[in-house]
Protein backbone atom coordinates (compact mmCIF):
# COMPACT_ATOMS: atom_id res chain seq x y z
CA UNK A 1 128.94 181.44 13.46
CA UNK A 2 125.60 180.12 14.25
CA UNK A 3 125.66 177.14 17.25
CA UNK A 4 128.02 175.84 18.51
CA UNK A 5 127.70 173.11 21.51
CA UNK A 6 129.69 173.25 24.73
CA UNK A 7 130.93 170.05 26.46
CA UNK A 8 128.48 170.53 29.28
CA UNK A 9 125.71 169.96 26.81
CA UNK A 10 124.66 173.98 26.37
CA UNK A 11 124.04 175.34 23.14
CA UNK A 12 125.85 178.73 22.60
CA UNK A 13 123.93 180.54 19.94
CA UNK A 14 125.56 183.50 17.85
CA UNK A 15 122.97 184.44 15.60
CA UNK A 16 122.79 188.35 16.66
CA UNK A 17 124.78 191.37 17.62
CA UNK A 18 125.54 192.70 21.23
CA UNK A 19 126.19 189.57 23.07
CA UNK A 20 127.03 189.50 26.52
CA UNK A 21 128.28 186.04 26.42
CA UNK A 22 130.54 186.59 23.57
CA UNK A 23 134.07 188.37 23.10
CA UNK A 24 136.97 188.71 20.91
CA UNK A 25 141.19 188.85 21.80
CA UNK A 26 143.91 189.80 19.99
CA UNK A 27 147.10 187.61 20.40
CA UNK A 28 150.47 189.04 21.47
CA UNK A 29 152.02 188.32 18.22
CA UNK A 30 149.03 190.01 16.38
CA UNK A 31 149.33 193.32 18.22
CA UNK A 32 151.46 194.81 15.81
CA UNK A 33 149.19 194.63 12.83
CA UNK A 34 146.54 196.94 15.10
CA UNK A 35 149.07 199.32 15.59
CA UNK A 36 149.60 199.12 11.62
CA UNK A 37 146.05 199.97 10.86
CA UNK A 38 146.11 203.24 13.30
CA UNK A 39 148.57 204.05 10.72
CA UNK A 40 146.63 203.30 7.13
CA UNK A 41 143.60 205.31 9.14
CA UNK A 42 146.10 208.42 9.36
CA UNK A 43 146.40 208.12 5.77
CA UNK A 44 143.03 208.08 5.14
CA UNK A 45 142.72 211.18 6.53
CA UNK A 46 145.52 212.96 5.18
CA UNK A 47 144.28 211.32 1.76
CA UNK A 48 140.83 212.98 2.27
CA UNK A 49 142.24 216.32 3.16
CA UNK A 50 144.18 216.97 0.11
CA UNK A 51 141.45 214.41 -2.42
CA UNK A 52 143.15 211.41 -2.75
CA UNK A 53 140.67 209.33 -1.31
CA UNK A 54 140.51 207.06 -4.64
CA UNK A 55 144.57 206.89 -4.57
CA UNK A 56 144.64 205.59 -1.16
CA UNK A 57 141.71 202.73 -1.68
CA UNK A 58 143.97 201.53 -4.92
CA UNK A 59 147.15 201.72 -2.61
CA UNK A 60 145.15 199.45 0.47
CA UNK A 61 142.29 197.55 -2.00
CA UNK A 62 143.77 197.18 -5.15
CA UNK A 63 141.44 197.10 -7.90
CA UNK A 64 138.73 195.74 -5.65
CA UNK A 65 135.93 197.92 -7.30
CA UNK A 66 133.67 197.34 -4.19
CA UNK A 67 136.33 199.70 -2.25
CA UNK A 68 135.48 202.89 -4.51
CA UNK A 69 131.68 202.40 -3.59
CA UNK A 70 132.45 201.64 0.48
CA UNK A 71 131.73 205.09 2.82
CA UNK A 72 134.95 205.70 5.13
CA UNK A 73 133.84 204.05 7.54
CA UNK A 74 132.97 201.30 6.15
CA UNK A 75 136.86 201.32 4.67
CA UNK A 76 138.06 200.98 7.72
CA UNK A 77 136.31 198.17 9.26
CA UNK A 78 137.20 196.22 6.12
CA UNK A 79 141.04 197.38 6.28
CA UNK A 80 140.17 196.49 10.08
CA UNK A 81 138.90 192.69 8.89
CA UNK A 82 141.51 192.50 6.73
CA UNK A 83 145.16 193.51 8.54
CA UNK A 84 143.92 192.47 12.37
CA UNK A 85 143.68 188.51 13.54
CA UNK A 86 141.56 188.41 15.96
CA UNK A 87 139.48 185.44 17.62
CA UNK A 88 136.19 184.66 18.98
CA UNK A 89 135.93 183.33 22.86
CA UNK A 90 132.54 182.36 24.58
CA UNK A 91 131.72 181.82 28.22
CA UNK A 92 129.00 179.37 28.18
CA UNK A 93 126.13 180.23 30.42
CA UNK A 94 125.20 177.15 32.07
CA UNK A 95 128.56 175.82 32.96
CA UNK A 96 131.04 179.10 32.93
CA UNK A 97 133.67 177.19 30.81
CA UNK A 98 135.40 179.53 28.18
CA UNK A 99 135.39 178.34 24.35
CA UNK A 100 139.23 180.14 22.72
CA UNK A 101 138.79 180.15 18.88
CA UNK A 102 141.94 178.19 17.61
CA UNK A 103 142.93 178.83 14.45
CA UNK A 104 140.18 180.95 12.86
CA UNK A 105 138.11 178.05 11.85
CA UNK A 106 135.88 177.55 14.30
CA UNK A 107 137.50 175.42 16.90
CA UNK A 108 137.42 175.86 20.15
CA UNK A 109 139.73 175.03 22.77
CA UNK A 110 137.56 174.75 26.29
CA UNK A 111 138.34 176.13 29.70
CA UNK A 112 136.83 175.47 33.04
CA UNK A 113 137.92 176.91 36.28
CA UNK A 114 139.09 175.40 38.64
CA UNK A 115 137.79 174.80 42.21
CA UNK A 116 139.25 176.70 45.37
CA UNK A 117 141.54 174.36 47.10
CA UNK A 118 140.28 174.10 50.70
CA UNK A 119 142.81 176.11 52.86
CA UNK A 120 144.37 173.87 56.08
């Protein structure tokens, strides 16, 4: 991502792993294809056992040639990339607002909480 500027004037940098300030969601209608990928993992697995491996990256990758070289894991996280939506939300430091990624192209919708109402 890089920068991106909040409306109170802070700069949110993403230039590094790990940060506390950053997060991810999942929307309701996108739960589904999570599920899904619990399911191409079992295959994996079942693929490994009996040495299909290179069966089951043709089946999920096509004839990506990049998939043959890729360790397991690293299968998964692109199946992962691939199958699940998910989006990017910030809480800015300075101010507390909360950035939503809208759309997947980095815009943000902004979110600021509101103050207690003073009770009577």
């Amino acid at each position: 991502m890089g920068k991106l500027l909040c409306k109170c004037g802070h700069v949110i940098v993403d230039q590094t792993d790990d940060l506390p300030y950053k997060g991810y969601f999942i929307k309701d209608t996108h739960v589904e294809e999570l599920y899904e990928i619990f399911d191409h993992i079992k295959d994996l697995i079942e693929a490994l056992k009996v040495n299909k491996r290179e069966e089951w990256v043709v089946r999920n990758f096509g004839n990506e040639p990049y998939a043959l070289e890729l360790s397991d894991a690293d299968l998964i996280h692109d199946l992962w990339l691939r199958k699940v939506k998910v989006s990017t939300i910030y809480n800015c430091e300075h101010c507390g607002r909360i950035l939503f990624e809208q759309g997947g192209e980095n815009r943000f919708k902004t979110y600021i909480e509101e103050p207690d109402e003073a009770h009577n």
